[in-house]
N, C-alpha and C. Protein backbone atom coordinates (compact mmCIF):
# COMPACT_ATOMS: atom_id res chain seq x y z
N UNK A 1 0.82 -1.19 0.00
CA UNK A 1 0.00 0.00 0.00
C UNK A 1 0.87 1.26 0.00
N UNK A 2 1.92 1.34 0.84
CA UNK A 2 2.67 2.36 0.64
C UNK A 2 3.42 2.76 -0.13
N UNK A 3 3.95 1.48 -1.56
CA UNK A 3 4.48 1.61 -2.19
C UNK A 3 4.30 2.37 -3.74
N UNK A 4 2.51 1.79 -3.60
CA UNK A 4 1.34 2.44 -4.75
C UNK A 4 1.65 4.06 -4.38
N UNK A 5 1.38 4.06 -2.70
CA UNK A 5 1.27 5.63 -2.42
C UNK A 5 2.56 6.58 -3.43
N UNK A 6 4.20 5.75 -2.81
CA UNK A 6 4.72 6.77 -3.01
C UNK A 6 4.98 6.37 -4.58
N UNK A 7 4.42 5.63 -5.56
CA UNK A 7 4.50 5.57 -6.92
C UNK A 7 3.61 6.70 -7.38
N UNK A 8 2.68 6.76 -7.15
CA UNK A 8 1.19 7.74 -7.28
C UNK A 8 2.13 9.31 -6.77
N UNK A 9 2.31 9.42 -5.62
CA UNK A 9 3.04 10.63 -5.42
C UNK A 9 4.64 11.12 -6.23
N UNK A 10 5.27 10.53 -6.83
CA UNK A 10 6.17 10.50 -7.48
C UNK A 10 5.85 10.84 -8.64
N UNK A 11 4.90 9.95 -9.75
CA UNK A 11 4.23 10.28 -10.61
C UNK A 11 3.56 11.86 -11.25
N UNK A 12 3.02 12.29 -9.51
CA UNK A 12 2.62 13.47 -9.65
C UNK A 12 3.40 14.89 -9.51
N UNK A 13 4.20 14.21 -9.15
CA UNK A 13 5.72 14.92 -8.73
C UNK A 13 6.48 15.29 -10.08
N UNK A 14 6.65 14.16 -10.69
CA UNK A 14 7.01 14.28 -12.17
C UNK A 14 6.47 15.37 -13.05
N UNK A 15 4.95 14.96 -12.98
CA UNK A 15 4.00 15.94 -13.96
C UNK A 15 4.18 17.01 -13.47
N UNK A 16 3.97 17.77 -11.66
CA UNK A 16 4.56 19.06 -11.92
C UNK A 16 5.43 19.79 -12.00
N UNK A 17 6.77 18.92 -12.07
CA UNK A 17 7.84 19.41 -12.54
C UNK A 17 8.52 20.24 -14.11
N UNK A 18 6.96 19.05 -14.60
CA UNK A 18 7.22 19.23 -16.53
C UNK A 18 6.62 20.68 -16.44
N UNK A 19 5.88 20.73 -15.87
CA UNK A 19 4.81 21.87 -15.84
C UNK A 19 5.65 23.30 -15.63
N UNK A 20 6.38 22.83 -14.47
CA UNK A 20 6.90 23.88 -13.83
C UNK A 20 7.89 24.56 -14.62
N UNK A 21 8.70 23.26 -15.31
CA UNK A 21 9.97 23.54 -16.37
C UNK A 21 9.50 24.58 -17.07
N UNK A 22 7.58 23.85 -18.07
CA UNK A 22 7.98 24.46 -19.15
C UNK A 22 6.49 25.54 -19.27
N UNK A 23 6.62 26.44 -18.26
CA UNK A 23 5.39 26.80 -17.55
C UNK A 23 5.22 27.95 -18.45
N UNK A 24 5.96 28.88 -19.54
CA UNK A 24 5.76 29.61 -20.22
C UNK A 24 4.88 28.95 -21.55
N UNK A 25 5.48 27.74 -22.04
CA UNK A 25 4.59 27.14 -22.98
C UNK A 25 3.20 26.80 -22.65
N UNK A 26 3.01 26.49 -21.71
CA UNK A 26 1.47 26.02 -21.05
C UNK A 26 1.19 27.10 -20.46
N UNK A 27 1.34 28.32 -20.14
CA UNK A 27 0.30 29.89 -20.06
C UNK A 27 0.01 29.95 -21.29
N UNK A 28 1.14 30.50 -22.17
CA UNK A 28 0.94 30.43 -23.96
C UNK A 28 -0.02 29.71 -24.16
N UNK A 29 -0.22 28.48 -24.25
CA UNK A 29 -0.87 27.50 -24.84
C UNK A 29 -2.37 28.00 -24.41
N UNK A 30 -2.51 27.89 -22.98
CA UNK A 30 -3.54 27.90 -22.35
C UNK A 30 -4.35 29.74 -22.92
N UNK A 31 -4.10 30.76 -22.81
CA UNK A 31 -4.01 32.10 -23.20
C UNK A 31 -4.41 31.91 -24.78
N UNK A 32 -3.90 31.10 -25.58
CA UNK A 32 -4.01 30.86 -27.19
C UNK A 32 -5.46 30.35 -27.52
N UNK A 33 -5.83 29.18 -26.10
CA UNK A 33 -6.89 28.36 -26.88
C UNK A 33 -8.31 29.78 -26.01
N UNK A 34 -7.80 30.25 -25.29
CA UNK A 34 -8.91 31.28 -24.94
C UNK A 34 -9.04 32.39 -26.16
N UNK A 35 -8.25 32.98 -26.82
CA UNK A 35 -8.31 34.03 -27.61
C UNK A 35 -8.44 33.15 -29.00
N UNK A 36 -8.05 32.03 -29.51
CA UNK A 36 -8.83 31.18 -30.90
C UNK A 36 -10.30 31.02 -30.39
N UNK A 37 -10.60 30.72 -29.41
CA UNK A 37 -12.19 30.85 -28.99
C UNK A 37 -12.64 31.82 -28.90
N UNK A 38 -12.46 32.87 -28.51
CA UNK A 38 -12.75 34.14 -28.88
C UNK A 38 -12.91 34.78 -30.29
N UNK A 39 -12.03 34.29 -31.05
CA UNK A 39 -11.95 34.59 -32.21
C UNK A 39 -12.80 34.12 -32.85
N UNK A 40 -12.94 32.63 -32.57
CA UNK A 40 -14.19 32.58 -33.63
C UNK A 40 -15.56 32.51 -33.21
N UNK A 41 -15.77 33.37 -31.82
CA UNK A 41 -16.69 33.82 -31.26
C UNK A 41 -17.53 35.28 -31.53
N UNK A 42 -16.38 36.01 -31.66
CA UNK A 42 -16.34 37.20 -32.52
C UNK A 42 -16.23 37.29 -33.52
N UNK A 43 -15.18 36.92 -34.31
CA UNK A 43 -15.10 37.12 -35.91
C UNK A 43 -15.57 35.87 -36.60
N UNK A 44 -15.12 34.64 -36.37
CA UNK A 44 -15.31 33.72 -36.85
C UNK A 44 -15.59 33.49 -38.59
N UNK A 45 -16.47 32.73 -39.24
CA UNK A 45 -16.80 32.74 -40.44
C UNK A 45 -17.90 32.42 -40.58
N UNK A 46 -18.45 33.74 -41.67
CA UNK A 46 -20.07 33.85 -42.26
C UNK A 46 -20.42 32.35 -43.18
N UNK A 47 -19.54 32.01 -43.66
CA UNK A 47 -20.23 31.26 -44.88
C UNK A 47 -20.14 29.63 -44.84
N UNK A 48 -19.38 29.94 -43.66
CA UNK A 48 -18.63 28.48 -42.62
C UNK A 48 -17.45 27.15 -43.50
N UNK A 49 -17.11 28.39 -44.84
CA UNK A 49 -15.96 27.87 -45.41
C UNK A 49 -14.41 27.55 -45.48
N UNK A 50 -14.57 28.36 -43.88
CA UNK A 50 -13.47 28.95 -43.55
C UNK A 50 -12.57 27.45 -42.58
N UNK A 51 -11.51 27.22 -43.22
CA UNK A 51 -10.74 25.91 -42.40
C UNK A 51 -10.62 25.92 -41.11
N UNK A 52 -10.25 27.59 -41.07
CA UNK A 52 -9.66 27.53 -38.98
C UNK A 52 -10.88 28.12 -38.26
N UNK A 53 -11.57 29.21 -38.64
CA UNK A 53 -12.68 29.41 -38.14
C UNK A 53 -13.97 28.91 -38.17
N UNK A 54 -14.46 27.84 -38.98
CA UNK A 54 -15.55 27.50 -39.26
C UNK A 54 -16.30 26.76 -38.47
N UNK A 55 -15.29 26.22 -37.15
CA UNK A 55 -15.89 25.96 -36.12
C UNK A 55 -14.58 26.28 -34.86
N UNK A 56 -15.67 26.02 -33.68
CA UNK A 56 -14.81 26.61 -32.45
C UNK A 56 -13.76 25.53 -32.07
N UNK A 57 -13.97 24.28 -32.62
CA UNK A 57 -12.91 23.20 -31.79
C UNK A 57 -11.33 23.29 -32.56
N UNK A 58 -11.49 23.71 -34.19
CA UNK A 58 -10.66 24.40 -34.86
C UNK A 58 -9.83 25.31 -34.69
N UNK A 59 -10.57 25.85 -34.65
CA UNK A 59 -10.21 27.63 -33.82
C UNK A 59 -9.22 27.48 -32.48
N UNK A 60 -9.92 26.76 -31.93
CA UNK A 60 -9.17 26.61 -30.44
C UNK A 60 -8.02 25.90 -30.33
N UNK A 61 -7.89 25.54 -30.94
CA UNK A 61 -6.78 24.11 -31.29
C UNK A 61 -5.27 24.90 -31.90
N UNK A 62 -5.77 25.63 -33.36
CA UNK A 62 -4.70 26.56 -33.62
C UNK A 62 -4.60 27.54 -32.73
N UNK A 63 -5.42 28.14 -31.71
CA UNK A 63 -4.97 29.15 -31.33
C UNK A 63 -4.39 28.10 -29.72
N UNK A 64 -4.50 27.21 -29.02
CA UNK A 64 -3.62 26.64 -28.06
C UNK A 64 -2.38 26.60 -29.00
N UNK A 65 -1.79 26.05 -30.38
CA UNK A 65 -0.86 25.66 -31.10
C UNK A 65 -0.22 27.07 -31.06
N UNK A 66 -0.72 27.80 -31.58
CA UNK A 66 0.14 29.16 -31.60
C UNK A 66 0.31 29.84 -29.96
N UNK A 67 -0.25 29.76 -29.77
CA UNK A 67 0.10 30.23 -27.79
C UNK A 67 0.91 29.53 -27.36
N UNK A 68 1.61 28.06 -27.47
CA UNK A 68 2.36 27.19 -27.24
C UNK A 68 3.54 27.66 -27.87
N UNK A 69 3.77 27.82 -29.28
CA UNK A 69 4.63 28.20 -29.93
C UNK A 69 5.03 30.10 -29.61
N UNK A 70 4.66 30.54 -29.08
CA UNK A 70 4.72 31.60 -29.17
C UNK A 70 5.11 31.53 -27.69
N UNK A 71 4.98 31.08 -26.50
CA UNK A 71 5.27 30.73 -25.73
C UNK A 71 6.59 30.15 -25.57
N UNK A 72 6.93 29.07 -26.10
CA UNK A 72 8.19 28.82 -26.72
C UNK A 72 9.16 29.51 -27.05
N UNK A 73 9.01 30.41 -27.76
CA UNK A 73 9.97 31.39 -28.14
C UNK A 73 9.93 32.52 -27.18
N UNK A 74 9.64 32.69 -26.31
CA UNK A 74 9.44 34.07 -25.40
C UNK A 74 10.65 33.47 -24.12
N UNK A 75 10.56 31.66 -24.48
CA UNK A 75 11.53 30.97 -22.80
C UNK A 75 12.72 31.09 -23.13
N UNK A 76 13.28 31.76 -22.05
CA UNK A 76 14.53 31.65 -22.20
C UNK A 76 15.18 30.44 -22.20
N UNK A 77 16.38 30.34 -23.17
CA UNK A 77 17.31 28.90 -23.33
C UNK A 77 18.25 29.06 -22.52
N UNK A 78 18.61 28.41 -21.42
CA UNK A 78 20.32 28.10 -21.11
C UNK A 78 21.20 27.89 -21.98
């Protein structure tokens, strides 16, 4: 039982470490898929021909992708 425990706590230990590392990419990311939802909340597309706007799961997806990437480039490298 204690061994599950400290596997389970280790585990989670791990994940927020990644987090912590790479914590500019995941604001980015997170910040991206709010403003692609926005976007195609607001502007979106009339005629619904549109590849990235034509729906919101689209939309949101490139805009987490570009918040990630854009995020990325803002972290500083050692």
């Amino acid at each position: 039982m204690v061994r599950k425990l400290v596997t389970i706590f280790a585990k989670q230990n791990i994940k927020m470490m990644f987090i912590l590392k790479h914590k500019t990419i995941v604001v980015g990311a997170i910040l991206g898929a709010i403003v692609g939802y926005l976007y195609y909340y607001y502007v979106g597309c009339a005629t619904g021909t549109c590849a990235i706007t034509s729906k919101p799961l689209n939309s949101t997806l490139y805009g987490t992708a570009m918040g990630g990437l854009l995020g990325d480039i803002l972290t500083k490298k050692k």
